[in-house]
C-alpha atoms as a PDB file:
ATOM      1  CA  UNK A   1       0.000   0.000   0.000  1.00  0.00           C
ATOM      2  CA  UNK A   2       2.184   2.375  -1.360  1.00  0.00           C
ATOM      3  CA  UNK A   3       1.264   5.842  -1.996  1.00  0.00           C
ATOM      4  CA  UNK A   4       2.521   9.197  -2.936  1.00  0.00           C
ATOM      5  CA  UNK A   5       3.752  11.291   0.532  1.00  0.00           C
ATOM      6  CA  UNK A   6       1.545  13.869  -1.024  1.00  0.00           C
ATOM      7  CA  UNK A   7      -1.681  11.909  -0.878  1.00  0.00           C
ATOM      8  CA  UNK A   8      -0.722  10.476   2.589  1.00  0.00           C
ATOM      9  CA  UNK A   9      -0.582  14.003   3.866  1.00  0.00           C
ATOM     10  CA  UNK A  10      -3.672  14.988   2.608  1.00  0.00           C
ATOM     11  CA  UNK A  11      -5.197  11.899   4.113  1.00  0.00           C
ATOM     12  CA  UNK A  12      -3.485  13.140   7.079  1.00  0.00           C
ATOM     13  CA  UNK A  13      -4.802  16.666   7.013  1.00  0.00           C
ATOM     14  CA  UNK A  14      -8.451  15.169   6.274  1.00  0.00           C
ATOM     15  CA  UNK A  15      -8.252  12.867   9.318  1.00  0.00           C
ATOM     16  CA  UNK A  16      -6.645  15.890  11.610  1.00  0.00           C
ATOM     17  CA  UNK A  17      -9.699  18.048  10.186  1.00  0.00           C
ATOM     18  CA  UNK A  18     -12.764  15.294  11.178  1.00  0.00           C
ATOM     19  CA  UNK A  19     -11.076  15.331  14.450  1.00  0.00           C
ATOM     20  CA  UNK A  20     -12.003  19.375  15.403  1.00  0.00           C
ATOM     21  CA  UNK A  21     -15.185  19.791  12.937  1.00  0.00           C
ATOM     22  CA  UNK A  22     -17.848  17.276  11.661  1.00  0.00           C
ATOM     23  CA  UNK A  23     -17.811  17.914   7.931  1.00  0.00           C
ATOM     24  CA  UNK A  24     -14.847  18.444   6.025  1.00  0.00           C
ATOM     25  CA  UNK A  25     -14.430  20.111   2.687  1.00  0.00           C
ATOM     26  CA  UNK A  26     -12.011  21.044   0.218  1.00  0.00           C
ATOM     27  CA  UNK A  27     -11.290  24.956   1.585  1.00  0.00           C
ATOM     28  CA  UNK A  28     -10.869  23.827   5.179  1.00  0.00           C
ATOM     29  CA  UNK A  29      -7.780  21.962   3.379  1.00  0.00           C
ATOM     30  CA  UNK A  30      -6.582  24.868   1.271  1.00  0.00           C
ATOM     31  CA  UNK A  31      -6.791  26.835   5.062  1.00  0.00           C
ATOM     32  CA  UNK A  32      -5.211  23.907   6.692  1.00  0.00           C
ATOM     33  CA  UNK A  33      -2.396  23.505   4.322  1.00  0.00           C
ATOM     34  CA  UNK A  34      -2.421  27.185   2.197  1.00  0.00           C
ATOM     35  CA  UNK A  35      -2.164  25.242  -0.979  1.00  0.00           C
ATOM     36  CA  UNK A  36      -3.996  26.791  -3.874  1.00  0.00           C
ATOM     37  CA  UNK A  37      -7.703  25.775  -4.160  1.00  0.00           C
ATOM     38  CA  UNK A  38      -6.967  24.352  -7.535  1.00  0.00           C
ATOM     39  CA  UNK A  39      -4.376  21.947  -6.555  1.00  0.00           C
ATOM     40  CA  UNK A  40      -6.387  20.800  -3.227  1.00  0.00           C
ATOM     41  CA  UNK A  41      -9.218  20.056  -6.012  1.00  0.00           C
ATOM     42  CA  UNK A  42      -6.792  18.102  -8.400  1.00  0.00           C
ATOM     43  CA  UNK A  43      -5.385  16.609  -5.194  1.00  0.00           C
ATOM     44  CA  UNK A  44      -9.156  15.580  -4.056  1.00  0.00           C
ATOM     45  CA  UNK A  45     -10.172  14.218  -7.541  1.00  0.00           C
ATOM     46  CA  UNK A  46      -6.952  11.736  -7.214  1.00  0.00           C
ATOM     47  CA  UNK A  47      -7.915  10.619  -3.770  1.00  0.00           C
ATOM     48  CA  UNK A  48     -11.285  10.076  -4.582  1.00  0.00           C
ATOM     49  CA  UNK A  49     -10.388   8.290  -8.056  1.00  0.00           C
ATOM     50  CA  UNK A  50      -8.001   6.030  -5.871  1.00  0.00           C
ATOM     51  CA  UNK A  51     -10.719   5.296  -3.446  1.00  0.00           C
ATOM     52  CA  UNK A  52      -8.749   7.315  -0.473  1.00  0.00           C
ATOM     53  CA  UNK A  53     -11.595   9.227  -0.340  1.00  0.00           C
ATOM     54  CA  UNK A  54     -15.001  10.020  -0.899  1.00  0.00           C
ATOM     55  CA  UNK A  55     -17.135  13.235  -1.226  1.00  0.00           C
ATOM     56  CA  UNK A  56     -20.963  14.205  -0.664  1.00  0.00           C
ATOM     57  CA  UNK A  57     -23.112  16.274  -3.611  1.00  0.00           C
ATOM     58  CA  UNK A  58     -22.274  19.161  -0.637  1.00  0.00           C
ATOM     59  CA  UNK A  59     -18.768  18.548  -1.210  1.00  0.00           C
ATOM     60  CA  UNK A  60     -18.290  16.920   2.408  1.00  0.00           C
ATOM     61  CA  UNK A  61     -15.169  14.962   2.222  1.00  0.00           C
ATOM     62  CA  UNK A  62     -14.847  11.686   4.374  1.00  0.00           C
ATOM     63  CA  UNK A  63     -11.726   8.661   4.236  1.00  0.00           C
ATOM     64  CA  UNK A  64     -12.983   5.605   3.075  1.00  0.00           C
ATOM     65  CA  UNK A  65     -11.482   2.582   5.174  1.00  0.00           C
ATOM     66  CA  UNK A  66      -8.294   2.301   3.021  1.00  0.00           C
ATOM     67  CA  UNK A  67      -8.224   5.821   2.906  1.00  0.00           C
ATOM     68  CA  UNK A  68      -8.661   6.399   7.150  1.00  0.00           C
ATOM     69  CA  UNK A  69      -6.286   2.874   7.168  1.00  0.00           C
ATOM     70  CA  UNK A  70      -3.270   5.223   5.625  1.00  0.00           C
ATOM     71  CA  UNK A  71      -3.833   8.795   7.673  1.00  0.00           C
ATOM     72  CA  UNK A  72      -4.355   6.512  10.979  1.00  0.00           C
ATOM     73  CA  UNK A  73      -1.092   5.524  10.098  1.00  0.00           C
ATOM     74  CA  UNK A  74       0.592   8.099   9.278  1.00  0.00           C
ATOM     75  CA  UNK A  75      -1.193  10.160  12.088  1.00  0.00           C
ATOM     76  CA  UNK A  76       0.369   7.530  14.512  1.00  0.00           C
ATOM     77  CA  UNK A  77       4.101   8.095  13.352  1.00  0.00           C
ATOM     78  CA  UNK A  78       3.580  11.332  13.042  1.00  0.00           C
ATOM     79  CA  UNK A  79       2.712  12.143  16.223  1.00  0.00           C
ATOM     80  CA  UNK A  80       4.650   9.147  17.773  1.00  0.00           C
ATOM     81  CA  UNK A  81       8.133  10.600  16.671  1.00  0.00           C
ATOM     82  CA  UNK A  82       7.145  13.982  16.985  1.00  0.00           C
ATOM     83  CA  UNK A  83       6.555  13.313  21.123  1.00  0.00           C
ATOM     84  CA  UNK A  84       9.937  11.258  20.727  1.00  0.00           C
ATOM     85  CA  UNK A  85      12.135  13.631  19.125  1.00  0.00           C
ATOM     86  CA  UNK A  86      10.853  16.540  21.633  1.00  0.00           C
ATOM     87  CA  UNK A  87      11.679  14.322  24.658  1.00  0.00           C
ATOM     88  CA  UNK A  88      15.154  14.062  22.823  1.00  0.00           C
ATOM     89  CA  UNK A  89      15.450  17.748  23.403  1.00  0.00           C
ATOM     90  CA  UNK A  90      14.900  18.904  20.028  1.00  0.00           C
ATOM     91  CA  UNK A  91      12.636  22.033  19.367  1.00  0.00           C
ATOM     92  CA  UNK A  92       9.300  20.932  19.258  1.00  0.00           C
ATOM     93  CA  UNK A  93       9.172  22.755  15.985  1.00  0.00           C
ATOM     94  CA  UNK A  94      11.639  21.378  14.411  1.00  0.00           C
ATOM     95  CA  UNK A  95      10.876  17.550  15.831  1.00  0.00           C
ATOM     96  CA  UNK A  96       7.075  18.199  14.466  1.00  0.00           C
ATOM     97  CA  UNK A  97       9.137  19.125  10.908  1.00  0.00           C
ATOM     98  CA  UNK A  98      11.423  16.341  11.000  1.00  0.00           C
ATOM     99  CA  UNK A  99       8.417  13.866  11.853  1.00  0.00           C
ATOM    100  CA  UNK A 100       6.718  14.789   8.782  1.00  0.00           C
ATOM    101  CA  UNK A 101       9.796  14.259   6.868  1.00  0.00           C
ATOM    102  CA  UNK A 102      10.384  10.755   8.878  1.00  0.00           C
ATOM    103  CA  UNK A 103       7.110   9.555   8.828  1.00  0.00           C
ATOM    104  CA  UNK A 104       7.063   9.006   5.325  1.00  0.00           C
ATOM    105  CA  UNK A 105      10.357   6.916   4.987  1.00  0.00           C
ATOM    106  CA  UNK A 106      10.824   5.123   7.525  1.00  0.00           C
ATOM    107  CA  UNK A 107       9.866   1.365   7.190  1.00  0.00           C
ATOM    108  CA  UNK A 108       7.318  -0.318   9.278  1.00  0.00           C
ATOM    109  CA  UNK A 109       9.554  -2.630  10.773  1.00  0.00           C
ATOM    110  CA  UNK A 110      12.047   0.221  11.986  1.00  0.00           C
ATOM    111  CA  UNK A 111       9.165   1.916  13.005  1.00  0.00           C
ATOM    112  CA  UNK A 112       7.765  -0.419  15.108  1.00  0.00           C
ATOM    113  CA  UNK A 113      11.144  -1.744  16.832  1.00  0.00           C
ATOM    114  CA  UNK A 114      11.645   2.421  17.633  1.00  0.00           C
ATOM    115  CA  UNK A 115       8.322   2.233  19.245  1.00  0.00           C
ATOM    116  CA  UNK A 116       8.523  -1.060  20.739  1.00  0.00           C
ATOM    117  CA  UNK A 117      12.077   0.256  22.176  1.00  0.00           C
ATOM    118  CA  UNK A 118      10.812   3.748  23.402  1.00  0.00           C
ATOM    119  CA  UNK A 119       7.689   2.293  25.205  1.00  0.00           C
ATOM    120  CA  UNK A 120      10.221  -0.758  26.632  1.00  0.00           C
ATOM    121  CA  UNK A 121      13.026   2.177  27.933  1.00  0.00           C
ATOM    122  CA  UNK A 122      10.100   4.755  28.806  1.00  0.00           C
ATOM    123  CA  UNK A 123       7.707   2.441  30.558  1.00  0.00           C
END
């Protein structure tokens, strides 16, 4: 289930926005991520043409399971090393920015071993 770190952010964004407001729509994104609302819509019609997403005749945007399946994960290690690198004493600017460079590499076995490690050191 490889995808574009583009489309896994915007999955990300989408599951970020359902968590403060009900509906989401295509200019909450453009606000969330200042993008152009062009691109968000180009960026929508792929999702929704991969199945990532689907959206209402009111243009209410909401992950499918594959689609919620990807930002849940990508949430997770986003947030995950985010947490980790701040306890590391890095900026918690800059360890937000380097998650969201991480996140997208990193394999799911190093992943989980760096979790499985932190929560066995931590806990």
């Amino acid at each position: 289930m490889k995808i574009q770190e583009s489309a896994e952010n915007y999955l990300e964004t989408i599951l970020m926005l359902q968590q403060q407001k009900a509906d989401v729509r295509s200019i909450d994104i453009v606000n969330a991520l200042g993008f152009s609302k062009p691109s968000i819509s180009v960026a929508m019609k792929n999702l929704r043409n991969n199945g990532y997403i689907s959206m209402d005749s009111d243009g209410h945007i909401t992950l499918t399971p594959s689609g919620r399946e990807i930002a849940e994960k990508v949430y997770e290690r986003h947030t995950f090393l985010s947490t980790w690198l701040a306890d590391l004493g890095v900026a918690p600017d800059i360890a937000a920015e380097d998650a969201c460079r991480i996140e997208h590499v990193i394999s799911a076995e190093s992943f989980a071993a760096i979790k499985s490690h932190v929560k066995g050191t931590s806990g």
